[in-house]
N, C-alpha and C. Protein backbone atom coordinates (compact mmCIF):
# COMPACT_ATOMS: atom_id res chain seq x y z
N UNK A 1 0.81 -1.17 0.00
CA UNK A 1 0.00 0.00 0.00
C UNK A 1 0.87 1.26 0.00
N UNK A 2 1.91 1.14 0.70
CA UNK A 2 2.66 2.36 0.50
C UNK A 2 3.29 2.41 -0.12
N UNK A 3 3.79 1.83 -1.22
CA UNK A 3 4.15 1.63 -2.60
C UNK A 3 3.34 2.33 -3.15
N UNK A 4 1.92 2.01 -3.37
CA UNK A 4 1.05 2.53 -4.34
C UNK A 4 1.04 4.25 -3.89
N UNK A 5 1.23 4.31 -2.87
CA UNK A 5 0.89 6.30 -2.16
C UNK A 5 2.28 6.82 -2.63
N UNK A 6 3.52 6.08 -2.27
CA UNK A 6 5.02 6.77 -2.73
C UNK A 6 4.64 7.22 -4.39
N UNK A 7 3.73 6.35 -5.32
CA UNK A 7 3.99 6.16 -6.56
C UNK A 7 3.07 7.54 -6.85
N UNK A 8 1.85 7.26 -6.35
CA UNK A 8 1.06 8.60 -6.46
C UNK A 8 1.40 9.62 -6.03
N UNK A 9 1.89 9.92 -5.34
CA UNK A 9 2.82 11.35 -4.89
C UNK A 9 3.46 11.54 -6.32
N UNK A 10 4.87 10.52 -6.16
CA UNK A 10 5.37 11.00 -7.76
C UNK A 10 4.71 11.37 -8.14
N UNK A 11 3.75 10.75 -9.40
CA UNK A 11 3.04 10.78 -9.92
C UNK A 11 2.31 12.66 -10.28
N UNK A 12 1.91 12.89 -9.23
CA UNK A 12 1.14 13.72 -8.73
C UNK A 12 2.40 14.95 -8.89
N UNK A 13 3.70 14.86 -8.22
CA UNK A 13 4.62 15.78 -8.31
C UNK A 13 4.89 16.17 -10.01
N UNK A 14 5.56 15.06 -10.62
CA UNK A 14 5.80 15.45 -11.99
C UNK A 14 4.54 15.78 -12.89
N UNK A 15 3.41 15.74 -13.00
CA UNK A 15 2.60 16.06 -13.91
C UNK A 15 1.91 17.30 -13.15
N UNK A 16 2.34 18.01 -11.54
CA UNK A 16 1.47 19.07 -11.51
C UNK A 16 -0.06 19.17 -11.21
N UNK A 17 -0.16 17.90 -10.47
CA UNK A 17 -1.44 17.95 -10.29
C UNK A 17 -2.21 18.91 -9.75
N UNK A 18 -1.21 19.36 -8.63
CA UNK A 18 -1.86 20.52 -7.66
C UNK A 18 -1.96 21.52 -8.11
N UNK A 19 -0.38 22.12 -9.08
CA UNK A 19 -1.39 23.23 -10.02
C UNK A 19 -2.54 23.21 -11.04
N UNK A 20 -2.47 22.09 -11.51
CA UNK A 20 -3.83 22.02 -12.25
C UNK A 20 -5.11 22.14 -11.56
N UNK A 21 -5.07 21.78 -10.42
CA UNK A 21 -5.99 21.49 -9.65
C UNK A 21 -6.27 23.00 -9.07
N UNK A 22 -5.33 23.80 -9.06
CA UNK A 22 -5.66 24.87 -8.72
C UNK A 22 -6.15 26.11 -9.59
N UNK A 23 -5.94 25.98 -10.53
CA UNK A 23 -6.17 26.22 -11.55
C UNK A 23 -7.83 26.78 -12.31
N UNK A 24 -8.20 25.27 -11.80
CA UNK A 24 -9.69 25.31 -11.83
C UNK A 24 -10.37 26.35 -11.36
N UNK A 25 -10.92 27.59 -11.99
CA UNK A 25 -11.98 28.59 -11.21
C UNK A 25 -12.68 27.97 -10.29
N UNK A 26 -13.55 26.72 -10.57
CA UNK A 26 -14.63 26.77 -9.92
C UNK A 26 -14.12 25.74 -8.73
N UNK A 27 -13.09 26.32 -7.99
CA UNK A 27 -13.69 25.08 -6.78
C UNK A 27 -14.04 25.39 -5.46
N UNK A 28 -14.55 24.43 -5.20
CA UNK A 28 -15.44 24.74 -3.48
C UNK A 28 -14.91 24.02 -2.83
N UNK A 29 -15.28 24.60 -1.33
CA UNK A 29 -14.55 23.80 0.04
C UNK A 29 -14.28 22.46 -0.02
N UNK A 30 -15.07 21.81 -0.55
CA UNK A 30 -14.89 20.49 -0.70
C UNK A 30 -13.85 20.19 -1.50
N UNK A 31 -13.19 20.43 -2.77
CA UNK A 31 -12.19 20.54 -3.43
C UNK A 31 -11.31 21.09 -2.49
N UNK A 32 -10.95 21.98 -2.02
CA UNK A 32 -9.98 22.23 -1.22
C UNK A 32 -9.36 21.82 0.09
N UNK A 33 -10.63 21.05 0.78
CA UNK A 33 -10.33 20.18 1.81
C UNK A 33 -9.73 18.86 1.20
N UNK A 34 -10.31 18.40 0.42
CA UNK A 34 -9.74 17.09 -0.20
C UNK A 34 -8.19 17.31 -0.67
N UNK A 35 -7.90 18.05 -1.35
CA UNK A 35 -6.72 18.31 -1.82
C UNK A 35 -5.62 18.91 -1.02
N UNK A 36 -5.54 19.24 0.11
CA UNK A 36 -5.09 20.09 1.18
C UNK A 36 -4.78 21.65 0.39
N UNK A 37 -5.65 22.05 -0.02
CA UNK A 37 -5.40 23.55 -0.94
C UNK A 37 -6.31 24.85 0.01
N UNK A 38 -5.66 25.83 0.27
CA UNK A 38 -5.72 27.22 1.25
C UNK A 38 -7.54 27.20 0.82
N UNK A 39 -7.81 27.10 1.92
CA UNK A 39 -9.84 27.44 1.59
C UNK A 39 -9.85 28.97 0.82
N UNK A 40 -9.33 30.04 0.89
CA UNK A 40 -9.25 30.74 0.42
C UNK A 40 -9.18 30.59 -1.22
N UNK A 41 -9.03 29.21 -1.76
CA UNK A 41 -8.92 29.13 -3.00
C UNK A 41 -10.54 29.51 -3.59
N UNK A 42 -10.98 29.20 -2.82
CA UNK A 42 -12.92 28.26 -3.05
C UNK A 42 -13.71 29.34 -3.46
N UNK A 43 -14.20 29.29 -4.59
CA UNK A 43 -15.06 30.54 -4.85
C UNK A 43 -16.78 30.35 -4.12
N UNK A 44 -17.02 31.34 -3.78
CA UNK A 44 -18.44 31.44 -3.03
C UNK A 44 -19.20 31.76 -4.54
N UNK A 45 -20.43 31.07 -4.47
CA UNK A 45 -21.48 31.24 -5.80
C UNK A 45 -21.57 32.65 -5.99
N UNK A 46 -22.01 33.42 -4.69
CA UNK A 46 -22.55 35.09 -4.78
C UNK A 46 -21.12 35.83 -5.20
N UNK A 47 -20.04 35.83 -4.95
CA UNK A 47 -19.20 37.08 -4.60
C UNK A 47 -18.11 36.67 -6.51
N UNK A 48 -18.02 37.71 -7.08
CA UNK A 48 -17.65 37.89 -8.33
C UNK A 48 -16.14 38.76 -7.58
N UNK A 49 -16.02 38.97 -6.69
CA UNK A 49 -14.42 39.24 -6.02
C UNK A 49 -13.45 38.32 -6.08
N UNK A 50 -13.69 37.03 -5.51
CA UNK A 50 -13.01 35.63 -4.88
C UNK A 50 -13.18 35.14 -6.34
N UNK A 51 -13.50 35.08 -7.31
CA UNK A 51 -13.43 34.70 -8.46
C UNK A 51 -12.28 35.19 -9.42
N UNK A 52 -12.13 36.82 -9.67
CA UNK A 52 -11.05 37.78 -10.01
C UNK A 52 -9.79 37.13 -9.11
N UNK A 53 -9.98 36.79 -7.71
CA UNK A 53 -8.93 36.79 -7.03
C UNK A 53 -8.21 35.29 -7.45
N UNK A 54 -8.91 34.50 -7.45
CA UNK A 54 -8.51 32.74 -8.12
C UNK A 54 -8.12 33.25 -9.13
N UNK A 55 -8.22 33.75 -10.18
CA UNK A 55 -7.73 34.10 -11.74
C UNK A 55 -6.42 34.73 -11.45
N UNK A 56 -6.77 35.77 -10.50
CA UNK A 56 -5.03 36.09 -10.01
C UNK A 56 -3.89 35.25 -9.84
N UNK A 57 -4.53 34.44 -9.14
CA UNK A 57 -3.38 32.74 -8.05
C UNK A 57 -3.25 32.46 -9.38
N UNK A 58 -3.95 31.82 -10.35
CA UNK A 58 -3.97 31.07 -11.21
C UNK A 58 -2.89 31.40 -12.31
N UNK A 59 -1.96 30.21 -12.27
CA UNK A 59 -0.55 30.71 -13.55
C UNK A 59 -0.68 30.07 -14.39
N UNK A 60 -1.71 29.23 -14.79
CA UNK A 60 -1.86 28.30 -15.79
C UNK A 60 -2.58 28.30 -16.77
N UNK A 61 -3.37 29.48 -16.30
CA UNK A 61 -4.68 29.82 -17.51
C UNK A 61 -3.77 30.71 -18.86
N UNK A 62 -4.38 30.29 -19.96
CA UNK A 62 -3.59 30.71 -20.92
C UNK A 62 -4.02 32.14 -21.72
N UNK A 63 -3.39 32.98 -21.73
CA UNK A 63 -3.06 34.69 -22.13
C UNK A 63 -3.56 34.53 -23.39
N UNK A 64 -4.84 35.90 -23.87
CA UNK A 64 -5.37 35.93 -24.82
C UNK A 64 -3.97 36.39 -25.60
N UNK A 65 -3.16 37.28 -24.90
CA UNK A 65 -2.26 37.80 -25.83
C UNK A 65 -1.85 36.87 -27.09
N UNK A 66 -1.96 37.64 -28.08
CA UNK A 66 -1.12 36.65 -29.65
C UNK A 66 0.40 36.98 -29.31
N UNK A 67 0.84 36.91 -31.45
CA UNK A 67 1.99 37.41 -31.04
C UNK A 67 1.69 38.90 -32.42
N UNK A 68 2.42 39.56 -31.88
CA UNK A 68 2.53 40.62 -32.93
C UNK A 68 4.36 40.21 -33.31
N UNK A 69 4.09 39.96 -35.11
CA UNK A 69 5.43 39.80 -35.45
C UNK A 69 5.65 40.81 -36.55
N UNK A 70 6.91 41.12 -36.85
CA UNK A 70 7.16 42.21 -37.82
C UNK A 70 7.98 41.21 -38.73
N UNK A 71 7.55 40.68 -39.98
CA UNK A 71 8.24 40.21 -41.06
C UNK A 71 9.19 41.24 -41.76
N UNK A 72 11.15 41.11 -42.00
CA UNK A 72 11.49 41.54 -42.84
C UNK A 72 12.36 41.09 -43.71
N UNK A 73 12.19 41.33 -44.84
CA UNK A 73 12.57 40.24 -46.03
C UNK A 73 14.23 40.84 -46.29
N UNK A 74 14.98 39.72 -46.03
CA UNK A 74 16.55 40.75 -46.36
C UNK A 74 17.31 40.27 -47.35
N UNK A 75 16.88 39.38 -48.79
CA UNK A 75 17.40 38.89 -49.65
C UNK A 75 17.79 37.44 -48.95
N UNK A 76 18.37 36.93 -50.33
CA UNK A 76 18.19 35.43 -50.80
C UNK A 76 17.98 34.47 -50.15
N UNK A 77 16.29 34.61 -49.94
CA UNK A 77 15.23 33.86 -49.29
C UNK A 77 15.31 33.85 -47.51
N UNK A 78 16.10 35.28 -46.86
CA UNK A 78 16.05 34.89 -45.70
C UNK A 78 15.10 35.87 -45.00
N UNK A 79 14.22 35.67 -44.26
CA UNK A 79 13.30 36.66 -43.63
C UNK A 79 13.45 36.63 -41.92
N UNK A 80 13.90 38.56 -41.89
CA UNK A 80 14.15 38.81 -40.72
C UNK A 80 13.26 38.60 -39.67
N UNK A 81 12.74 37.65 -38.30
CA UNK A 81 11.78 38.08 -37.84
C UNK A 81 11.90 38.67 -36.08
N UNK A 82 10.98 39.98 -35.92
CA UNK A 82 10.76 40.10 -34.71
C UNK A 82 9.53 40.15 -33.97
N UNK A 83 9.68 39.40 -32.78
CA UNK A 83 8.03 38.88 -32.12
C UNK A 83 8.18 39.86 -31.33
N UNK A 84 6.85 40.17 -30.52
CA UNK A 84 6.29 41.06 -29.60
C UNK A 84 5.36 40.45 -28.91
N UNK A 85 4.86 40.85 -27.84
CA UNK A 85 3.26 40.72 -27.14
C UNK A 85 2.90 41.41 -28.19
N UNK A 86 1.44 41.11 -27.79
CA UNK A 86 0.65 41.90 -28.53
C UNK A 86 0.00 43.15 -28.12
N UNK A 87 0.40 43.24 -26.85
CA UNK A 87 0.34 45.05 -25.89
C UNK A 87 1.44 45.59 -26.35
N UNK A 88 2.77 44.83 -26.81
CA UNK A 88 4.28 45.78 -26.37
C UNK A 88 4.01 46.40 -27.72
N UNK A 89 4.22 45.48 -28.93
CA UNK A 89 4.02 45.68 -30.39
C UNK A 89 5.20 46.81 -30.67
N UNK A 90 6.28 47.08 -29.69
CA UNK A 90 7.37 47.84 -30.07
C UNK A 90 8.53 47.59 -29.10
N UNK A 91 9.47 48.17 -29.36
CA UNK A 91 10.97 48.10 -27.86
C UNK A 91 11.26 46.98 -28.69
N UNK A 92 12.23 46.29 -27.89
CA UNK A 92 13.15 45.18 -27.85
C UNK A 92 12.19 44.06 -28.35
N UNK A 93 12.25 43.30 -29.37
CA UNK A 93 11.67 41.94 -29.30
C UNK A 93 11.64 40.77 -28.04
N UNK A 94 10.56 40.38 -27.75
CA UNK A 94 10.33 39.54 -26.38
C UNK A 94 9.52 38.70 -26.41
N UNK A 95 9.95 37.77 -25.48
CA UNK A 95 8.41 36.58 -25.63
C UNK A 95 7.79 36.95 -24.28
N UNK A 96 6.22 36.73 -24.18
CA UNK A 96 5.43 36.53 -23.54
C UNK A 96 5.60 36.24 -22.34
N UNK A 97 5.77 37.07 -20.75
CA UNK A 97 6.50 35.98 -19.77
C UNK A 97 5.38 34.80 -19.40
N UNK A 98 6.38 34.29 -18.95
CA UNK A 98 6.00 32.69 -18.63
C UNK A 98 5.71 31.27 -20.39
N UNK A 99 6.04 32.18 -21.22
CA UNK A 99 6.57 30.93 -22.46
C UNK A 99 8.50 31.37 -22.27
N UNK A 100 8.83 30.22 -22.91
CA UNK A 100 10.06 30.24 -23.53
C UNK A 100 10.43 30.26 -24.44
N UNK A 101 9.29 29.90 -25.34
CA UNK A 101 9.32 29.35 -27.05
C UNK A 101 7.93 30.06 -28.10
N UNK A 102 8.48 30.56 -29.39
CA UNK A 102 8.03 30.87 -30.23
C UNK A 102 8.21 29.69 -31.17
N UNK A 103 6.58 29.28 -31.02
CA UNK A 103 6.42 28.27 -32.01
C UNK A 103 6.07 29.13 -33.51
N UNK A 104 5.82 28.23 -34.81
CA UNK A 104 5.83 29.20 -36.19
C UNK A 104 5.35 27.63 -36.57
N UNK A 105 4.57 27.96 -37.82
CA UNK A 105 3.81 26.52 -38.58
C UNK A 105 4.00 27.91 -39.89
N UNK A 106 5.01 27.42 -40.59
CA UNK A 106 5.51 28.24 -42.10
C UNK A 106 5.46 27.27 -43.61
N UNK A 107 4.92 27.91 -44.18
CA UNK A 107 5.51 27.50 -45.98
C UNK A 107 5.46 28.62 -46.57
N UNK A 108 6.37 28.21 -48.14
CA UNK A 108 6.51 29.54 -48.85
C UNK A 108 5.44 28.81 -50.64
N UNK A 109 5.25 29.94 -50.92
CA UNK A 109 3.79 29.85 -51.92
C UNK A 109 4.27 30.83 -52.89
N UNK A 110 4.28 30.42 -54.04
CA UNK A 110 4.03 31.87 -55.07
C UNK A 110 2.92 32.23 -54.94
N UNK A 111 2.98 33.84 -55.49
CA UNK A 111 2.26 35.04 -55.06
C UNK A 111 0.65 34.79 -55.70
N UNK A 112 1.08 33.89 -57.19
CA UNK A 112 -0.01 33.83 -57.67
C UNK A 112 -1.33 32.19 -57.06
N UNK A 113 -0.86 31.60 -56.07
CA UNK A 113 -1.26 30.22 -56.05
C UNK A 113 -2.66 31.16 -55.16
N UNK A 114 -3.32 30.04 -55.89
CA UNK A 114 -4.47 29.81 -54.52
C UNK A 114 -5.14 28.80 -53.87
N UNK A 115 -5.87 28.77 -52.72
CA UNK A 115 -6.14 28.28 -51.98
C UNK A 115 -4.97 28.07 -50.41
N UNK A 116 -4.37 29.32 -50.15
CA UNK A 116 -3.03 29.46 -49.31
C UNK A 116 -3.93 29.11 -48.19
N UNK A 117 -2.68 28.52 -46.98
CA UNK A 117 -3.48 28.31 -45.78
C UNK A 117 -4.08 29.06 -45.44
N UNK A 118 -5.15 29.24 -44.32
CA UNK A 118 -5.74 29.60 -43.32
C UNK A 118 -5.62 29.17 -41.99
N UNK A 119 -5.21 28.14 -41.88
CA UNK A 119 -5.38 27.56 -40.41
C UNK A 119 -3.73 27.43 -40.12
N UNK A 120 -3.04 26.83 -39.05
CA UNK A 120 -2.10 26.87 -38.62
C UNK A 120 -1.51 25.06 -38.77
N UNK A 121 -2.64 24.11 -38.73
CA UNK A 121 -2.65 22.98 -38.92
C UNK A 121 -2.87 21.93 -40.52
N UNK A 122 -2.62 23.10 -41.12
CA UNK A 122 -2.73 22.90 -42.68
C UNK A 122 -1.73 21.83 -43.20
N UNK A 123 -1.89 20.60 -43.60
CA UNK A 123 -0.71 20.01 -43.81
C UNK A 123 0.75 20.51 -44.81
N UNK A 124 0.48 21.43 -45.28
CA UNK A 124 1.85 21.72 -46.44
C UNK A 124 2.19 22.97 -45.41
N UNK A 125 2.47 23.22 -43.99
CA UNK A 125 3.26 23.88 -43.40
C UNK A 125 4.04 23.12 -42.18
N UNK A 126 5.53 23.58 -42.39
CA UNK A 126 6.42 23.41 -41.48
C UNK A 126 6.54 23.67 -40.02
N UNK A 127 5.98 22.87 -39.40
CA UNK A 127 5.88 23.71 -37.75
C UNK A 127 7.26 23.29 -37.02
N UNK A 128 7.82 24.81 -36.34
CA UNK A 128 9.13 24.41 -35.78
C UNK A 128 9.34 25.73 -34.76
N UNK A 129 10.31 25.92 -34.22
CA UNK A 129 9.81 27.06 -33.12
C UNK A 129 11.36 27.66 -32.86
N UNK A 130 11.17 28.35 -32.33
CA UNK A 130 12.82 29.57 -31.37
C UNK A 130 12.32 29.91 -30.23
N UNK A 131 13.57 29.74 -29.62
CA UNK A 131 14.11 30.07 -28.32
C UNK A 131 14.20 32.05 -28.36
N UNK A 132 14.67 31.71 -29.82
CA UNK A 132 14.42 33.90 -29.47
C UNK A 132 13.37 34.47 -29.88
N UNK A 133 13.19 35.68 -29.71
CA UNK A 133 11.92 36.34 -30.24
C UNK A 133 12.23 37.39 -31.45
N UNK A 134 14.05 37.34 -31.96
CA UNK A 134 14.31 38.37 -32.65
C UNK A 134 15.43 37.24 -33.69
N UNK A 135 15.04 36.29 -34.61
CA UNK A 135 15.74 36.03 -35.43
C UNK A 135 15.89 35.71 -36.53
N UNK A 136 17.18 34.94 -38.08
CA UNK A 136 16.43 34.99 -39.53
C UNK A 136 16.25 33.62 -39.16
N UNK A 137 15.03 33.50 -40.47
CA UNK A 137 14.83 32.22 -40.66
C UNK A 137 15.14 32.26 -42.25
N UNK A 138 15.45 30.84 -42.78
CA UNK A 138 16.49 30.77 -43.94
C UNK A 138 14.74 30.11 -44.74
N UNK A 139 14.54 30.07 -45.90
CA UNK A 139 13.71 29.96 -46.23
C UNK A 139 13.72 28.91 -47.39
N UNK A 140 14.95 28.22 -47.98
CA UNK A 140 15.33 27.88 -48.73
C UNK A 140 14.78 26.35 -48.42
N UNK A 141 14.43 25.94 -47.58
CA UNK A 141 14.40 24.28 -47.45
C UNK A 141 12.77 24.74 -47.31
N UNK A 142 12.03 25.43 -47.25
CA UNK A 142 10.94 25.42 -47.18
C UNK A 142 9.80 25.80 -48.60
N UNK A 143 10.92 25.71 -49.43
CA UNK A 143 10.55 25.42 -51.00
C UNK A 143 9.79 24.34 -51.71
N UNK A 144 9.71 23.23 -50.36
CA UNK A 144 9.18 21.87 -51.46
C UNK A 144 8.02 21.73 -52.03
N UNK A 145 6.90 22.92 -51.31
CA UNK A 145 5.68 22.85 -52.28
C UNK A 145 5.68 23.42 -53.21
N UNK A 146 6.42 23.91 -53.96
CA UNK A 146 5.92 25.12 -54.76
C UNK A 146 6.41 23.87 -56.20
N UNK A 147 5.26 24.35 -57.27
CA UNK A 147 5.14 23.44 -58.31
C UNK A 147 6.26 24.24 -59.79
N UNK A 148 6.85 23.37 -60.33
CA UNK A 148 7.90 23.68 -61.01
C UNK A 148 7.12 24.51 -62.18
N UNK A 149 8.12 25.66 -62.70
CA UNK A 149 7.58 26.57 -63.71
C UNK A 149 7.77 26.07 -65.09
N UNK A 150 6.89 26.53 -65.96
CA UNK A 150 6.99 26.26 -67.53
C UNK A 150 8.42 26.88 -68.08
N UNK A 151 8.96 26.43 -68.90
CA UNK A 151 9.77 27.52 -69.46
C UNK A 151 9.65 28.23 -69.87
N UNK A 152 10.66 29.28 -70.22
CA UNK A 152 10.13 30.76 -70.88
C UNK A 152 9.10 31.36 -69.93
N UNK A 153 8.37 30.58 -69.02
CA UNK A 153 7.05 31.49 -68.37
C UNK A 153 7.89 32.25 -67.40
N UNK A 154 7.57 33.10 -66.74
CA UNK A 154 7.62 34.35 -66.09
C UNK A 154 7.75 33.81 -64.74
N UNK A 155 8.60 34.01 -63.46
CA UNK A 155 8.40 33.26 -62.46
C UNK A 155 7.88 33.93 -61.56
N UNK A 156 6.62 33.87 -60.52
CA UNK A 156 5.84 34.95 -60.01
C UNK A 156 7.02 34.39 -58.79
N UNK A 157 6.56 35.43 -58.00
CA UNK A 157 6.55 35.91 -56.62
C UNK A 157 6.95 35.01 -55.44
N UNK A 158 7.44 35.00 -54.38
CA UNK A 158 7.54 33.62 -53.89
C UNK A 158 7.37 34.72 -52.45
N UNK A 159 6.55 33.79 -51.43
CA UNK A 159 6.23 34.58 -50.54
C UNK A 159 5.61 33.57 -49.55
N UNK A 160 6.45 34.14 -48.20
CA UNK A 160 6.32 33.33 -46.77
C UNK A 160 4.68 33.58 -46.40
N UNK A 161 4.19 32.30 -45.91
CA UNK A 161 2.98 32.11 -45.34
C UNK A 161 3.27 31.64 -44.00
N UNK A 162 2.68 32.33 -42.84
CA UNK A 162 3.73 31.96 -41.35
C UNK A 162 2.13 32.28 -40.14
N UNK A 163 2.38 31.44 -39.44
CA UNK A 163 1.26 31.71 -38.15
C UNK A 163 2.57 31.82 -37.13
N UNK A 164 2.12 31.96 -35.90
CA UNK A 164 2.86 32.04 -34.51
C UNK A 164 2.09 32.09 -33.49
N UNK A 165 2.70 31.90 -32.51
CA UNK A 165 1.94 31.06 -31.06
C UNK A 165 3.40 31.61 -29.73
N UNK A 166 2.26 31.80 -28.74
CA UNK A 166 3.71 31.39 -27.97
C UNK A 166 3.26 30.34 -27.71
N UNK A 167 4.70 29.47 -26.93
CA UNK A 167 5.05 28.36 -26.17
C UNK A 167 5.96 27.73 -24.68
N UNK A 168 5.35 26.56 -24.51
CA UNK A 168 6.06 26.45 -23.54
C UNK A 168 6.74 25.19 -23.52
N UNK A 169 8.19 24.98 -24.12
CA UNK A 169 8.78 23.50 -24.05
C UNK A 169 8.11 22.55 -23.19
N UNK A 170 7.97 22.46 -21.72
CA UNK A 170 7.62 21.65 -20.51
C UNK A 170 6.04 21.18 -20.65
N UNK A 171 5.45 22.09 -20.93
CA UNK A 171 3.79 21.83 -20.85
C UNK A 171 3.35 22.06 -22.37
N UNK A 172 3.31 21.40 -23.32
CA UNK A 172 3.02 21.77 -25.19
C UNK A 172 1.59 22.03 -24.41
N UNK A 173 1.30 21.30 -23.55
CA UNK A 173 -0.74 21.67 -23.52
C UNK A 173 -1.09 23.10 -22.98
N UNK A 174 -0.26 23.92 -22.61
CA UNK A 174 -0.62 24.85 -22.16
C UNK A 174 -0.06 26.00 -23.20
N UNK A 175 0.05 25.47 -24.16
CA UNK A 175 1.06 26.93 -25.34
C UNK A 175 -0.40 27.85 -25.35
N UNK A 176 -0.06 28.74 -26.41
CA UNK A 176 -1.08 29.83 -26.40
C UNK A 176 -2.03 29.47 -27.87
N UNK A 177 -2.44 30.56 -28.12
CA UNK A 177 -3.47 30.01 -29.97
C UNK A 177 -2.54 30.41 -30.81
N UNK A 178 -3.01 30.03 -32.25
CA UNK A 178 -2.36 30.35 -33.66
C UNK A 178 -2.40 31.71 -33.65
N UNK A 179 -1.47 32.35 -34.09
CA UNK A 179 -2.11 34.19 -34.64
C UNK A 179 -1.54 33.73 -36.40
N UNK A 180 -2.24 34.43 -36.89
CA UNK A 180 -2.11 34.59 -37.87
C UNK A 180 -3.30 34.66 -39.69
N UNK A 181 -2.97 34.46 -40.41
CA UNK A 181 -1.80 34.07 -41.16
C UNK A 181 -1.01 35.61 -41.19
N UNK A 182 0.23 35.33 -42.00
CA UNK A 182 1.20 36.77 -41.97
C UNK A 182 1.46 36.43 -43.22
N UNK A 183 1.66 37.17 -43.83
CA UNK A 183 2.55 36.69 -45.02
C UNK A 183 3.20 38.09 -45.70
N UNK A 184 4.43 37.95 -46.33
CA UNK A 184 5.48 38.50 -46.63
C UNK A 184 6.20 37.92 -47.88
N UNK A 185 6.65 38.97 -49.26
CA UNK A 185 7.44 38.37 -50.46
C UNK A 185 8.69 38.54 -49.87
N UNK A 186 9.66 37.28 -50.71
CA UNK A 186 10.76 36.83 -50.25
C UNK A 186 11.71 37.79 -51.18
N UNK A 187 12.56 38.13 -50.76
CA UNK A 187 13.89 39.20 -52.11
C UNK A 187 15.01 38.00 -52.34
């Protein structure tokens, strides 16, 4: 038996139970007695105070903030990028506190194609992420959709299609939403 309680503790330690558990807006005394969690967590039905105040405690709920990114194209196929909150939207490039990671789901499209993504989960985009919020990305391996030209024809436009998210290496379930699409021609 105390095998099985040592295991659940673990258990319970590495996956965070207690912050998840705390997490939860709605819990009542009973949740908090069970769990050994401060009664002060427990929202009362009437009072819209103790509710604001749990959202406070709470580090797990995830930030409407997007990302505001500034695409800039600096020749042969490399595009400069800098992320922001979406309050800062200027100063120093930064991530979001409490992510570490700028996730990106990218492909590049001529100017003239259609039917370009919309969603972030589109299968003909590359999802891959940075540690910074201010760097190039090389664009050249992200060429494989684009359909080969006629000869003699004219070669349109070639231009990054990019969403962004923040992230968090440790918890992928708690990253933030897609922003996007962005898109930018390549020099």
């Amino acid at each position: 038996m105390e095998a099985i309680i040592a295991n659940a503790v673990l258990y319970a330690r590495a996956n965070k139970l207690i912050e998840l558990i705390k997490a939860t807006v709605s819990l009542n005394p009973a949740d908090c007695s069970t769990f050994h969690l401060p009664a002060s967590l427990a929202v009362p039905a009437v009072s819209t105070h103790s509710v604001t105040k749990a959202k406070e405690l709470d580090k797990t709920i995830i930030p409407p903030e997007l990302v505001y990114p500034k695409l800039i194209p600096i020749g042969g196929g490399i595009m400069h990028i800098k992320a922001y909150p979406e309050k800062a939207q200027s100063g120093r490039p930064h991530k979001l506190e409490g992510f570490d990671l700028l996730e990106y789901a990218v492909a590049v499209f001529y100017s003239t194609a259609t039917g370009l993504p919309i969603a972030a989960n589109d299968a003909r985009l590359i999802i891959d992420h940075s540690s910074k919020s201010n760097f190039k990305l090389p664009t050249l391996t992200l060429t494989a959709n684009l359909t080969p030209i006629a000869a003699g024809a004219a070669t349109p436009v070639k231009e990054i299609v990019i969403f962004f998210r923040w992230a968090k290496s440790k918890h992928p379930d708690l990253d933030g939403p897609w922003d996007g699409p962005f898109t930018s021609p390549l020099l």
